[in-house]
PDB file of N, CA and C in Angstrom:
ATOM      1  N   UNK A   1     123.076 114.242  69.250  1.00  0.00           N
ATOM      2  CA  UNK A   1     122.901 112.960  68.585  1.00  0.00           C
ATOM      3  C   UNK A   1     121.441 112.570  68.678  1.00  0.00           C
ATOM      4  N   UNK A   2     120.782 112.523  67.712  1.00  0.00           N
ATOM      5  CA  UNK A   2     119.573 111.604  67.633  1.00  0.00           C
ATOM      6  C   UNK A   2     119.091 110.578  67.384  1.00  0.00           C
ATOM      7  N   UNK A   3     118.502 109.688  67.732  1.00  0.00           N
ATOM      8  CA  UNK A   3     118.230 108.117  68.362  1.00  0.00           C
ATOM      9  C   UNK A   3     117.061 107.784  67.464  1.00  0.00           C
ATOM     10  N   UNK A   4     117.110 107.247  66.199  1.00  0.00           N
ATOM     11  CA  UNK A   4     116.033 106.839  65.954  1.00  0.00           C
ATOM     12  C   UNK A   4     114.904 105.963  66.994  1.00  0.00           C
ATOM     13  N   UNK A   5     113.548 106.685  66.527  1.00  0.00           N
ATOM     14  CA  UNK A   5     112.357 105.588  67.252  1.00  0.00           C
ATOM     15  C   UNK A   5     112.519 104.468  67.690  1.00  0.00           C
ATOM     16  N   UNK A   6     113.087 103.605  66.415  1.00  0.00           N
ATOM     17  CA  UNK A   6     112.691 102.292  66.242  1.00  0.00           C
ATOM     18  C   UNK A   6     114.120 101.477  67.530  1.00  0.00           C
ATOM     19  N   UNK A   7     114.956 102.726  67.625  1.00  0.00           N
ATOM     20  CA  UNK A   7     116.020 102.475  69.000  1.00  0.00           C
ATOM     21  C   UNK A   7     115.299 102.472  70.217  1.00  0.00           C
ATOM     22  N   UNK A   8     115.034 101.520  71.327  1.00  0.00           N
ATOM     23  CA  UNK A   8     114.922 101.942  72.631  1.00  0.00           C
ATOM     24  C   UNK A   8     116.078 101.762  73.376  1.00  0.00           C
ATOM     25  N   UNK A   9     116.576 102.324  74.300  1.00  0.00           N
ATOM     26  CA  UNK A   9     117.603 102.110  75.421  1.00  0.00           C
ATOM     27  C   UNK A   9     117.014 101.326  76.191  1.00  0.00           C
ATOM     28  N   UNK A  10     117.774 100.359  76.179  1.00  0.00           N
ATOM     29  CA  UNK A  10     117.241  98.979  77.971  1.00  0.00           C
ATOM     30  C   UNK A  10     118.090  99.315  78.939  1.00  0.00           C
ATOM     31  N   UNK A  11     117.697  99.608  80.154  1.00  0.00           N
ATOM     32  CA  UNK A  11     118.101 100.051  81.394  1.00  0.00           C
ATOM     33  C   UNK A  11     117.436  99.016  82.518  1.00  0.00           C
ATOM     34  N   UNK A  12     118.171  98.671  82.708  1.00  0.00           N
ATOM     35  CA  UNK A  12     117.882  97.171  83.812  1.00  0.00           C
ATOM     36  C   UNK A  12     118.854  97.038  84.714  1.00  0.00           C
ATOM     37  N   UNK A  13     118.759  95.410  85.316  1.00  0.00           N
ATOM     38  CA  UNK A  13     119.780  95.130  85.870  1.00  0.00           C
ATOM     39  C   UNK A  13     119.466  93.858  86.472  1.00  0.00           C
ATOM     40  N   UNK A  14     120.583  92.783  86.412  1.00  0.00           N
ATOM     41  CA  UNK A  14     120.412  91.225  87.089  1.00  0.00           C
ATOM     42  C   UNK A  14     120.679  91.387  88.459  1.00  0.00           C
ATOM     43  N   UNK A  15     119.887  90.764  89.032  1.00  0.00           N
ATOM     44  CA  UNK A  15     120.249  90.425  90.933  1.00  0.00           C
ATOM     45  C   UNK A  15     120.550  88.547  90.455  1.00  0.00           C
ATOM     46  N   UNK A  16     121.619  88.230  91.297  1.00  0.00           N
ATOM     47  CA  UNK A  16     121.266  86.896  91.386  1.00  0.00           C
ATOM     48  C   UNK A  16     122.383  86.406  92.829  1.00  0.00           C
ATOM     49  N   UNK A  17     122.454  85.399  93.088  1.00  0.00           N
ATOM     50  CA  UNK A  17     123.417  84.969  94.423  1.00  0.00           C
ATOM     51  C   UNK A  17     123.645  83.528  94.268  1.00  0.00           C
ATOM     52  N   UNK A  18     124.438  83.051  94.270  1.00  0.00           N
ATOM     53  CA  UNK A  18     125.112  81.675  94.522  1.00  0.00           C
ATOM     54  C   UNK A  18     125.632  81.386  95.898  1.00  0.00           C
ATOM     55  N   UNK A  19     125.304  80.175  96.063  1.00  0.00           N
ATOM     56  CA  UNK A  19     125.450  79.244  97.544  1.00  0.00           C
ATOM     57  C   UNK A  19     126.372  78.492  97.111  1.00  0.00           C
ATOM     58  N   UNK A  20     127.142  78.263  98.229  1.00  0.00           N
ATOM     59  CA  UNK A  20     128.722  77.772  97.947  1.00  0.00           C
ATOM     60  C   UNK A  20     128.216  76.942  99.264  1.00  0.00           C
ATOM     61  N   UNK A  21     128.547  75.449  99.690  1.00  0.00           N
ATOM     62  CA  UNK A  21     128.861  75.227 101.070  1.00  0.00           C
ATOM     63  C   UNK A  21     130.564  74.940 101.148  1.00  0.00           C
ATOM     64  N   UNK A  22     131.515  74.545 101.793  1.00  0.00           N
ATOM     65  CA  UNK A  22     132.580  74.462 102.669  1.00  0.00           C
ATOM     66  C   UNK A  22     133.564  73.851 101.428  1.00  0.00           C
ATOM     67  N   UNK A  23     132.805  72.335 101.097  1.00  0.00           N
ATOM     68  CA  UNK A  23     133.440  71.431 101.112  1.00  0.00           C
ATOM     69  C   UNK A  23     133.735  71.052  99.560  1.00  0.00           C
ATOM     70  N   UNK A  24     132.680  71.520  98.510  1.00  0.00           N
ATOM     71  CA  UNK A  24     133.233  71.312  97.409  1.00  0.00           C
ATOM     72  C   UNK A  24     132.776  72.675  96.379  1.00  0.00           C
ATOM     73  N   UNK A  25     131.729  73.896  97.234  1.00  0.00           N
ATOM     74  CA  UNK A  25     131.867  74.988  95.776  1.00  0.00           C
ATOM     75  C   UNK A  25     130.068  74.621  95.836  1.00  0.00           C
ATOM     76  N   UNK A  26     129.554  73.914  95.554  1.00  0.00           N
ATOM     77  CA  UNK A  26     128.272  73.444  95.248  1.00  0.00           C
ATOM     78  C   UNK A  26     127.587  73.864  96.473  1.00  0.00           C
ATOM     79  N   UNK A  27     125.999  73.906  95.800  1.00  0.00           N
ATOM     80  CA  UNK A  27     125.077  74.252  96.831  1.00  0.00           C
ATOM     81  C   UNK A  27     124.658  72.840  98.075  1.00  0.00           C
ATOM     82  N   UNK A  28     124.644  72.635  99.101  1.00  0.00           N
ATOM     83  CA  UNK A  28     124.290  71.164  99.300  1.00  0.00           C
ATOM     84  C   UNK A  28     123.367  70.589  99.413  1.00  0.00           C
ATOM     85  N   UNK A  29     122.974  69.341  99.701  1.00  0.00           N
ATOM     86  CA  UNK A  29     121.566  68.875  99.575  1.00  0.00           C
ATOM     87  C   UNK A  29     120.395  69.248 100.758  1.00  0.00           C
ATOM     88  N   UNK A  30     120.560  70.160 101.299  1.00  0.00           N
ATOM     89  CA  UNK A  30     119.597  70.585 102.643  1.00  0.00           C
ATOM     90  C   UNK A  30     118.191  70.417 102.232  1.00  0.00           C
ATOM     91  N   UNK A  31     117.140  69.814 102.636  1.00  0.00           N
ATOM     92  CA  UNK A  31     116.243  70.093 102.609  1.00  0.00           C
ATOM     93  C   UNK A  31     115.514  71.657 103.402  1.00  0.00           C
ATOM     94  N   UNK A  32     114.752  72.292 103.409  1.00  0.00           N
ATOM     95  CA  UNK A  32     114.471  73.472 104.390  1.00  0.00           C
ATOM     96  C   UNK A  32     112.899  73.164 104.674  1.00  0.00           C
ATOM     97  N   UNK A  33     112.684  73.725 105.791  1.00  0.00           N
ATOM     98  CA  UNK A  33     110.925  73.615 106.221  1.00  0.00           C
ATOM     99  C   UNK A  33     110.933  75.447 106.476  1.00  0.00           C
ATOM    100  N   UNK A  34     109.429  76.030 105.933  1.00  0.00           N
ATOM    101  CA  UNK A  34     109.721  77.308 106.262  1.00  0.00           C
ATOM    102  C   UNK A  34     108.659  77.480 107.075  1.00  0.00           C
ATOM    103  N   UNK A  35     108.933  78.536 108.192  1.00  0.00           N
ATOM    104  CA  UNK A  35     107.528  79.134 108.690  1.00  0.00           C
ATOM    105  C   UNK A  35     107.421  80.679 109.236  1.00  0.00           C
ATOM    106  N   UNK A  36     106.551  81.004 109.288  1.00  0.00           N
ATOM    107  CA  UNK A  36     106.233  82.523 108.923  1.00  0.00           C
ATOM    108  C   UNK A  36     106.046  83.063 110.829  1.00  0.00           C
ATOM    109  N   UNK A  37     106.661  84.313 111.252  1.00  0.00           N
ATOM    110  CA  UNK A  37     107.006  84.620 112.397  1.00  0.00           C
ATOM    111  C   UNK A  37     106.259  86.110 112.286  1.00  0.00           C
ATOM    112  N   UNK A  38     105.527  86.946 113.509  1.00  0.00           N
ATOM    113  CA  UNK A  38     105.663  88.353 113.357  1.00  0.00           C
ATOM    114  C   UNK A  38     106.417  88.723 114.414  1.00  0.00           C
ATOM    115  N   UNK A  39     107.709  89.426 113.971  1.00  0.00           N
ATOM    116  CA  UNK A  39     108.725  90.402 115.560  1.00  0.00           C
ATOM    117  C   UNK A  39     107.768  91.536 115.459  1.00  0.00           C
ATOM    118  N   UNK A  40     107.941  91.961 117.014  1.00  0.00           N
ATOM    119  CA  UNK A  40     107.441  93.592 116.769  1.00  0.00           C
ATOM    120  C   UNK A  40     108.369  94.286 118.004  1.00  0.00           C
ATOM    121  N   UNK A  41     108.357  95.509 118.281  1.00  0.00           N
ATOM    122  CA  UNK A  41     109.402  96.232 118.794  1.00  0.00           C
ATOM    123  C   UNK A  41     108.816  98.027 118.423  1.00  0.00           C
ATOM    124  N   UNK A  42     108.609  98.446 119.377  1.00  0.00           N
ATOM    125  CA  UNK A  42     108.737  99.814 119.596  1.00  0.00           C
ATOM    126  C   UNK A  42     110.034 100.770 118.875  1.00  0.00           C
ATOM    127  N   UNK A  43     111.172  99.877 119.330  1.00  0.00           N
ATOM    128  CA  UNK A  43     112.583 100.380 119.188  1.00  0.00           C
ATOM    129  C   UNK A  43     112.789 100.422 117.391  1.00  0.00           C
ATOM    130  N   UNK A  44     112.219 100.201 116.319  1.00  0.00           N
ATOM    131  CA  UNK A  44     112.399  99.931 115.154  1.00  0.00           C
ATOM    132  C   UNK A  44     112.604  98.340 113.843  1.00  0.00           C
ATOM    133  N   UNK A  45     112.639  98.797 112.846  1.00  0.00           N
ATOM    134  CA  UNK A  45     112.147  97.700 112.267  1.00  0.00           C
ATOM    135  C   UNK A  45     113.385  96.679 112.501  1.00  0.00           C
ATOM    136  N   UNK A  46     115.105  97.063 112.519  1.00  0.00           N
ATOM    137  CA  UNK A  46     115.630  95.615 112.806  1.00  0.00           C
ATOM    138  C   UNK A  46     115.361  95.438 113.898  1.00  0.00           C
ATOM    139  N   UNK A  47     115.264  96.064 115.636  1.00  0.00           N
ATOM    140  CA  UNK A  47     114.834  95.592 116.530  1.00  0.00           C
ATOM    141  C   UNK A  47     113.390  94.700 116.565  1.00  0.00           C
ATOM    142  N   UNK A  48     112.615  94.723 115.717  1.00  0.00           N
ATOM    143  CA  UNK A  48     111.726  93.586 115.525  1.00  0.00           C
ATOM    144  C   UNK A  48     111.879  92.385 114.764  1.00  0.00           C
ATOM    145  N   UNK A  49     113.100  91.956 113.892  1.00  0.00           N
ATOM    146  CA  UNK A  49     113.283  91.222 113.164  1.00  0.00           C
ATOM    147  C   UNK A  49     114.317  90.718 114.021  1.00  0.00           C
ATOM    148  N   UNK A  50     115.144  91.078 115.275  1.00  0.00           N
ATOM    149  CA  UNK A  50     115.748  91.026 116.048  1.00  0.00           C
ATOM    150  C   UNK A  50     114.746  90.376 117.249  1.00  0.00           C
ATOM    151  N   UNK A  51     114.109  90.520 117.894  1.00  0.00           N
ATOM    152  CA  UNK A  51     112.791  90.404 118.502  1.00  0.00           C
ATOM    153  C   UNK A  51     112.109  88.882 117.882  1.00  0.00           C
ATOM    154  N   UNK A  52     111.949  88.626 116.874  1.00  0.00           N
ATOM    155  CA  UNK A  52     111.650  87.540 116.103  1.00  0.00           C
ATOM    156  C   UNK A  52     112.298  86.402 116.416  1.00  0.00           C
ATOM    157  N   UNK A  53     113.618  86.572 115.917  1.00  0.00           N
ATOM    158  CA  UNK A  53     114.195  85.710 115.523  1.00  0.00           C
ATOM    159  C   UNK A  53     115.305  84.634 116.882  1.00  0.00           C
ATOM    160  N   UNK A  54     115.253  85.963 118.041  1.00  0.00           N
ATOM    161  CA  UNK A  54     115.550  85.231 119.209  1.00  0.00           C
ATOM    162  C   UNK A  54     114.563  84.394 120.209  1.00  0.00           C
ATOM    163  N   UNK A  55     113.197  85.083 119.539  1.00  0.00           N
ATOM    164  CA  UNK A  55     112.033  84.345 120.302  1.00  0.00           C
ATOM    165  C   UNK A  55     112.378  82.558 119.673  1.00  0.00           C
ATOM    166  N   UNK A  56     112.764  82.872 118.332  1.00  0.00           N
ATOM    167  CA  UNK A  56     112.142  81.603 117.806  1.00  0.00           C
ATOM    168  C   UNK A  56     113.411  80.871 117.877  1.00  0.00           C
ATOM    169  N   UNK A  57     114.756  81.084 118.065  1.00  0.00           N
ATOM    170  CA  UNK A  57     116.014  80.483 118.357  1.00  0.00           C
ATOM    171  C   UNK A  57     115.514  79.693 119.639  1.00  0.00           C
ATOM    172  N   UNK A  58     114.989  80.138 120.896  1.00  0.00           N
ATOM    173  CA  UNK A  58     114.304  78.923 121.881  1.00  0.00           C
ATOM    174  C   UNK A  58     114.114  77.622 121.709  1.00  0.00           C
ATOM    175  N   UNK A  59     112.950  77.391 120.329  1.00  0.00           N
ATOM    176  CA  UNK A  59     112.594  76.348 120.050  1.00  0.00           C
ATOM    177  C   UNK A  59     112.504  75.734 118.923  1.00  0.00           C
ATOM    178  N   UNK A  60     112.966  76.460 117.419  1.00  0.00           N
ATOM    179  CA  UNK A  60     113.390  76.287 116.203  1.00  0.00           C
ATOM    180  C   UNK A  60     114.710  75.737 116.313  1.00  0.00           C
ATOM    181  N   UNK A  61     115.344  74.676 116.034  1.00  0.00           N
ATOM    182  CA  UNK A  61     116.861  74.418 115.585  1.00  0.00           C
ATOM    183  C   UNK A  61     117.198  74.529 114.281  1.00  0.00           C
ATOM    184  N   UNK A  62     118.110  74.841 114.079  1.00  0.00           N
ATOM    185  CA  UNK A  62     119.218  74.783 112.267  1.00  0.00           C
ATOM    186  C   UNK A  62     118.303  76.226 111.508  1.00  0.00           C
ATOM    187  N   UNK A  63     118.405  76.951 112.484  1.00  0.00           N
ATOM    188  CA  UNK A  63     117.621  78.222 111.615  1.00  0.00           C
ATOM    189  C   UNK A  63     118.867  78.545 110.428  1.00  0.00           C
ATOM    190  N   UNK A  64     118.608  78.925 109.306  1.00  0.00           N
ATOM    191  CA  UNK A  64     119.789  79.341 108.625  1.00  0.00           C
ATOM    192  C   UNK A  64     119.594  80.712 107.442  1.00  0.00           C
ATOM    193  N   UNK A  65     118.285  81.207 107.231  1.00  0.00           N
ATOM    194  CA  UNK A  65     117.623  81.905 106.815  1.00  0.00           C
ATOM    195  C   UNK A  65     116.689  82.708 106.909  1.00  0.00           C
ATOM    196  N   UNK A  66     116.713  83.873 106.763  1.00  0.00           N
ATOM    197  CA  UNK A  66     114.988  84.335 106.716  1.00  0.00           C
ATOM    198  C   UNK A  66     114.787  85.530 105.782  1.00  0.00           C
ATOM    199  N   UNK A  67     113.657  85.938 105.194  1.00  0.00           N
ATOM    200  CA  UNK A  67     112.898  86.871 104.582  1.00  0.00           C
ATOM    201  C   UNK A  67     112.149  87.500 105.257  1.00  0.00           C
ATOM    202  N   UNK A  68     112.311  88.898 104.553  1.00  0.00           N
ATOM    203  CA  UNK A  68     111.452  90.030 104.949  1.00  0.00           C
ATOM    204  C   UNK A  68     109.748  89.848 104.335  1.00  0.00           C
ATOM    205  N   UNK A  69     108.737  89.844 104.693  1.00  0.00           N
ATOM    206  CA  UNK A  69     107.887  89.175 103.851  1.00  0.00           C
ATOM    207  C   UNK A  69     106.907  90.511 103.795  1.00  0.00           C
ATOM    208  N   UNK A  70     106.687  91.171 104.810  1.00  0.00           N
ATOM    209  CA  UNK A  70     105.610  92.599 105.339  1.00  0.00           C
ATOM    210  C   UNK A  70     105.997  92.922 106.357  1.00  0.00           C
ATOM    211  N   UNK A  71     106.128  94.163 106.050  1.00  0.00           N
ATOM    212  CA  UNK A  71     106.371  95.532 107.165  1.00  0.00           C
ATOM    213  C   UNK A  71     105.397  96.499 107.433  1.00  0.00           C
ATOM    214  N   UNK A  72     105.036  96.873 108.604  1.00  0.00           N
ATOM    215  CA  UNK A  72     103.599  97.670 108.892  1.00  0.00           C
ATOM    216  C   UNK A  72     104.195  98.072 110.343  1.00  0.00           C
ATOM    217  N   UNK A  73     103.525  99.194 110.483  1.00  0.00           N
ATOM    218  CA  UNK A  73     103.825 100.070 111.504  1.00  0.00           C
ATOM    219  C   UNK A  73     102.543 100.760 112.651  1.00  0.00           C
ATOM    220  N   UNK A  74     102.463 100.799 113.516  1.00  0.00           N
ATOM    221  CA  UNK A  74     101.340 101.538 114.048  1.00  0.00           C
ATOM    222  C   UNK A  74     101.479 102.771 114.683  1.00  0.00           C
ATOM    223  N   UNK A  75     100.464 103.334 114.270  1.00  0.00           N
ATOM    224  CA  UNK A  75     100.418 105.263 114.398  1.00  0.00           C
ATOM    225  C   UNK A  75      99.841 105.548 115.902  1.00  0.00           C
ATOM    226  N   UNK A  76     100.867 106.285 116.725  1.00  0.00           N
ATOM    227  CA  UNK A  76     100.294 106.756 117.825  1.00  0.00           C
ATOM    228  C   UNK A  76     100.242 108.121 117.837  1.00  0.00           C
ATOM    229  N   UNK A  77      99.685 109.023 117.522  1.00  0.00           N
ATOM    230  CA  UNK A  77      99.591 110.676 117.780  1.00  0.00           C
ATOM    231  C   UNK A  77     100.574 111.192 116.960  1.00  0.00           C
ATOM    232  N   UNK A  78     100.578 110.714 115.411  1.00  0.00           N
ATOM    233  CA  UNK A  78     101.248 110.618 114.171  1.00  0.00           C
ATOM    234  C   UNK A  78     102.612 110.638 114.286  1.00  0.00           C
ATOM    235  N   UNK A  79     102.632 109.830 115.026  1.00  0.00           N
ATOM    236  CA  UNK A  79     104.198 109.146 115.119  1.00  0.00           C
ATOM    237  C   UNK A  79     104.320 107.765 115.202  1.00  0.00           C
ATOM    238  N   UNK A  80     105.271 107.062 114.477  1.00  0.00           N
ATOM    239  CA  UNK A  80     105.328 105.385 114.698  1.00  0.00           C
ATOM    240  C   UNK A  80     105.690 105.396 116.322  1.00  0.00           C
ATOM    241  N   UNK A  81     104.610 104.322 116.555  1.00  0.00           N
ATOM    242  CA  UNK A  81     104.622 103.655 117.716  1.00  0.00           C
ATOM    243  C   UNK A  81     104.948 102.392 118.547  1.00  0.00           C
ATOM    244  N   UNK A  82     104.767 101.519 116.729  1.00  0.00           N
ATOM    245  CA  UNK A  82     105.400  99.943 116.793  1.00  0.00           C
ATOM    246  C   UNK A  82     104.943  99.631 115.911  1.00  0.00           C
ATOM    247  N   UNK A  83     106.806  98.430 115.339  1.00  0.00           N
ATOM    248  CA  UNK A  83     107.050  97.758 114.708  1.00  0.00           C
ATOM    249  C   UNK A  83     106.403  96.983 114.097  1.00  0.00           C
ATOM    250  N   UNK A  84     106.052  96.233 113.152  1.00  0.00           N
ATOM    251  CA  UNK A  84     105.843  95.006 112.665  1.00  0.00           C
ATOM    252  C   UNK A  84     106.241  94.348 112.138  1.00  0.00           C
ATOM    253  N   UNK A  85     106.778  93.251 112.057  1.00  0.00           N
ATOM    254  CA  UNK A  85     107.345  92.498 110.315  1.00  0.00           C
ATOM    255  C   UNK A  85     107.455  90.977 110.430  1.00  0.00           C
ATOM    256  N   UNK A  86     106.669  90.809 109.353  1.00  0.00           N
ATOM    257  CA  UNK A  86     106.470  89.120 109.273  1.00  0.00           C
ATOM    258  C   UNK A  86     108.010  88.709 108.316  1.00  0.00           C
ATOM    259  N   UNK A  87     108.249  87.300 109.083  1.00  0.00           N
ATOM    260  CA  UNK A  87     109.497  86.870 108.929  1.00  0.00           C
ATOM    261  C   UNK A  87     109.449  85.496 108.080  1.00  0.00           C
ATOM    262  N   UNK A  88     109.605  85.116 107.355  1.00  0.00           N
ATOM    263  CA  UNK A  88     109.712  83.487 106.956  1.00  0.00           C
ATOM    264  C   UNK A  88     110.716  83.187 107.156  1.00  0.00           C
ATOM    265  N   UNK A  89     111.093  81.864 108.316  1.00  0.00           N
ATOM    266  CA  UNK A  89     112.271  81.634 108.498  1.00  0.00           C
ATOM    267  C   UNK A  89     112.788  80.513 108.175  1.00  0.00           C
ATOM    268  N   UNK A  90     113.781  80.108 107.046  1.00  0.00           N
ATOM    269  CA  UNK A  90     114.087  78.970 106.817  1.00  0.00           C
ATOM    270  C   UNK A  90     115.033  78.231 107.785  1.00  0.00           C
ATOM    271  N   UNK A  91     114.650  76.796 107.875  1.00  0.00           N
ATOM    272  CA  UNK A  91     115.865  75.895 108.396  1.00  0.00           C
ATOM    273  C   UNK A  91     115.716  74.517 107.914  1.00  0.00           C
ATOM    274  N   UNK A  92     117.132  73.737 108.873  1.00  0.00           N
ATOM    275  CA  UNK A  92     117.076  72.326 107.828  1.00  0.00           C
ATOM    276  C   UNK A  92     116.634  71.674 108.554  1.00  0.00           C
ATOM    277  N   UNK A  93     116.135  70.441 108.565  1.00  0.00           N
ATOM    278  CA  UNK A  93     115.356  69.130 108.956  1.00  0.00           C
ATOM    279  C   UNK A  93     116.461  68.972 108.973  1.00  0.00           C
ATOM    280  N   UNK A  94     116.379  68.167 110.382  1.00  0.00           N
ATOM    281  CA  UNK A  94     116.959  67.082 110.999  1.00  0.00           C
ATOM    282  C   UNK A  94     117.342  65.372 110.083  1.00  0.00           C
ATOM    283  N   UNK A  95     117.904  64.608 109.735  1.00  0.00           N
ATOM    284  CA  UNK A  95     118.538  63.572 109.814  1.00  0.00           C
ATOM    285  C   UNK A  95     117.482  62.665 111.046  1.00  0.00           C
ATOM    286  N   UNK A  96     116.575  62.108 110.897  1.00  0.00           N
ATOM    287  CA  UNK A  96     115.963  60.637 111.241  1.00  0.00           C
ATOM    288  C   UNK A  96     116.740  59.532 111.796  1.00  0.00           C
TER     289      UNK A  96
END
């Protein structure tokens, strides 16, 4: 079968995600504050995003999110040696 020129094939694809909370289906009114974290870890990249995110459970409350933002690695005698990865971690503000 031959495809005229003026045919292109589109090959794609949608990502998308919907937030549901509990109580009615809808997303809710949270405000979020974000801030940017680096885990690091010898042991690999979730052990540093792991590493991160319990440091910052200490003194962050209502964490409820985070992004992968950069991943980098350091070379010891051409082998990874340690982790890196910056984290943006969302959460909600507190109620005043």
């Amino acid at each position: 079968m031959r495809v005229s020129s003026s045919v292109q094939p589109r090959i794609g694809f949608l990502l998308f995600s919907v937030a549901y909370s509990a109580n009615n289906g809808h997303m809710s009114d949270h405000i979020y504050k974000k801030i940017e974290l680096v885990g690091s870890s010898p042991d690999g990249f979730e052990q540093a995003v792991e590493n991160a995110l319990v440091r910052a459970e200490k003194t962050v409350r209502n964490m409820r999110w985070f992004e992968v933002a950069e991943t980098r690695g350091y070379i010891e005698n051409g082998k990874i040696g340690h982790w890196q990865v910056t984290l943006k971690i969302g959460f909600t503000l507190e109620d005043a």
